[in-house]
Structures are given as C-alpha cells and as structure tokens.
Protein backbone atom coordinates (compact mmCIF):
# COMPACT_ATOMS: atom_id res chain seq x y z
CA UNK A 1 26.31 -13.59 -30.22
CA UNK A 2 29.44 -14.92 -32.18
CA UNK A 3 31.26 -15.18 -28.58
CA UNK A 4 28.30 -17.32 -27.02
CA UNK A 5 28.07 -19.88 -30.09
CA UNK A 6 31.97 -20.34 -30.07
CA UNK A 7 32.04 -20.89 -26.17
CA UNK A 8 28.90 -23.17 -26.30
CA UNK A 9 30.40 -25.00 -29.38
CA UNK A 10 33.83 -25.60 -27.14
CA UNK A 11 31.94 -26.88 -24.10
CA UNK A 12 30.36 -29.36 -26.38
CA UNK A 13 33.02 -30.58 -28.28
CA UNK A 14 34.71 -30.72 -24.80
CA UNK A 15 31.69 -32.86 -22.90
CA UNK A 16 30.73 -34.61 -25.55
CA UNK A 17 34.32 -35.94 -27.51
CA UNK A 18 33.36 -34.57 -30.44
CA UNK A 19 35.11 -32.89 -33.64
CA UNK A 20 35.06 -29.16 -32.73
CA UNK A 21 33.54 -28.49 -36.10
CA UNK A 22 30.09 -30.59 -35.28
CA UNK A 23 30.19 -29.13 -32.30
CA UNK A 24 30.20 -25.77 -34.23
CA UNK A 25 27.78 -26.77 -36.43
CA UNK A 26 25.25 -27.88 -33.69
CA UNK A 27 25.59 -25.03 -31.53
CA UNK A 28 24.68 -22.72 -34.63
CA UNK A 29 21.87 -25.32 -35.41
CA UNK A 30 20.66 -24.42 -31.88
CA UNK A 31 21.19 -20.03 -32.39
CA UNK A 32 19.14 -20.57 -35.03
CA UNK A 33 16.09 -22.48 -33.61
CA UNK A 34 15.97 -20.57 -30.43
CA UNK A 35 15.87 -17.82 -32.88
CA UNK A 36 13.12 -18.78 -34.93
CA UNK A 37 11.28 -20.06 -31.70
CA UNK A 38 11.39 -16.49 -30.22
CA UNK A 39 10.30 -15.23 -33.37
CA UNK A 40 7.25 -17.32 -34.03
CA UNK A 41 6.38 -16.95 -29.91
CA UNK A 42 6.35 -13.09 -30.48
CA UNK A 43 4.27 -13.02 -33.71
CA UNK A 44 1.80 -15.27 -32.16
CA UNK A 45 2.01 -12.96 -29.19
CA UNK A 46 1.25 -9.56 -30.90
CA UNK A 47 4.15 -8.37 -29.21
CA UNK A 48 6.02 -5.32 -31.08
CA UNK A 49 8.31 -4.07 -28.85
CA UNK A 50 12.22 -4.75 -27.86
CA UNK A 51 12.15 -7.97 -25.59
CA UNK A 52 15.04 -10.31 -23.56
CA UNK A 53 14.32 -12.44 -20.64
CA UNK A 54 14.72 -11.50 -17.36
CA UNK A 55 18.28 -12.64 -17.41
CA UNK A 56 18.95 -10.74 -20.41
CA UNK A 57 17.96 -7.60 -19.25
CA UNK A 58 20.04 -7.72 -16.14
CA UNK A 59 23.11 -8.34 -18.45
CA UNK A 60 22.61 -5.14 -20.02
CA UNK A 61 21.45 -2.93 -16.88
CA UNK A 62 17.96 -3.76 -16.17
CA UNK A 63 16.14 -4.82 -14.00
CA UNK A 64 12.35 -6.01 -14.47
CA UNK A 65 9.94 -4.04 -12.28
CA UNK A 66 8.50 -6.07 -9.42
CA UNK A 67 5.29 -8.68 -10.14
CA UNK A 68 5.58 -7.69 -13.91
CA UNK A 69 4.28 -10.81 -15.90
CA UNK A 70 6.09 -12.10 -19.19
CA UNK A 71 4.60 -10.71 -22.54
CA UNK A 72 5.13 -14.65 -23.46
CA UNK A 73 7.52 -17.52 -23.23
CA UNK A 74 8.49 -20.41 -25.54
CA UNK A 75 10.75 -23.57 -25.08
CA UNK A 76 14.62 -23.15 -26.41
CA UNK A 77 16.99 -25.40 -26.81
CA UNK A 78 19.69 -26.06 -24.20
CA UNK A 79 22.40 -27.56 -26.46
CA UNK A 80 25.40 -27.41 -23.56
CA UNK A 81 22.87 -29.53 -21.63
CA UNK A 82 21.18 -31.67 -24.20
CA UNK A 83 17.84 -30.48 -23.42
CA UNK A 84 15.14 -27.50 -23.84
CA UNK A 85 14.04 -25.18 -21.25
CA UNK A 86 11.31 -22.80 -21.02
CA UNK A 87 11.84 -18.87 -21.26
CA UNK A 88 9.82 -16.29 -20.15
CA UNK A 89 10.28 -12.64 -22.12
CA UNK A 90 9.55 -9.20 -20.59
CA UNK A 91 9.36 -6.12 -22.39
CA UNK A 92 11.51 -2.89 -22.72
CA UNK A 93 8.29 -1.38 -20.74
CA UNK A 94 8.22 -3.31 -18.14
CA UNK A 95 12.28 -2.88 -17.20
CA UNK A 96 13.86 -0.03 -15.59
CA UNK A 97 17.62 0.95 -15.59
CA UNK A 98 19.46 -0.07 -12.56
CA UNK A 99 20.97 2.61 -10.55
C-alpha cells in the first residue's frame, strides 16, 4: 500500500509541477477516501466477507468465476488522473485460484 501511494505521489508531483510533499499529501488524502468509500459501500451492502475488485484479485492469483455479479461498487478517486471512477467488488466466494 506504502509502494502504491509513493509511486502515485511521484507521478503527480511529476504531471502536475508540484512540491513532492503535496503531492504526498494528496495521494494519501486519496488512500484514505477510497478507503472510507469502500468501507461505507460494504456496510451499506451487508457484505462480510474478504473483497478486491476484479483487478485485485488477479494480482494476487484469482480469477473471478465466469458471469459472477459484483457484491457492490462505489466511485473512488483517481488522483493520477484527476478524476473518480467507478469500482465494482467481488467476493472471496465468487474467485477461484488460477492454475
């Protein structure tokens, strides 16, 4: 997690020609909402078990089973980009270790 806010906060201060430490300081400003954001979707949700987004999962091994449909999905911030996106999160049932 460090790793990603470091690299994000480089390609900012790099894109944007700003101070490395607001760049720092916005990319952990954007962990932390995305954070909260997944939180709040996955309360509301009911959802109890380990989730990631389809992307996720296939970073660590996964793969999500074929016409499985997201548990839920919530708009993150895209600070690289300026922008928010929507993600889609899939549960540890619904994933199956790639062979």
């Amino acid at each position: 997690m460090k790793s990603k806010i470091m690299k994000a906060a480089w390609t900012i201060a790099r894109t944007r020609s700003v101070d490395f430490s607001y760049a720092l300081w916005l990319a952990w400003l954007a962990a932390k909402i995305n954070g909260m954001s997944i939180r709040n979707a996955k309360a509301a949700s009911g959802v109890t078990e380990e989730t990631d987004t389809y992307m996720g999962w296939k970073e660590r091994g996964y793969e999500v089973i074929h016409g499985s449909k997201a548990l839920f999905g919530c708009d993150l911030v895209y600070i690289t980009k300026n922008t928010t996106y929507k993600a889609r999160f899939f549960g540890a049932s619904q994933v199956r270790k790639i062979a």
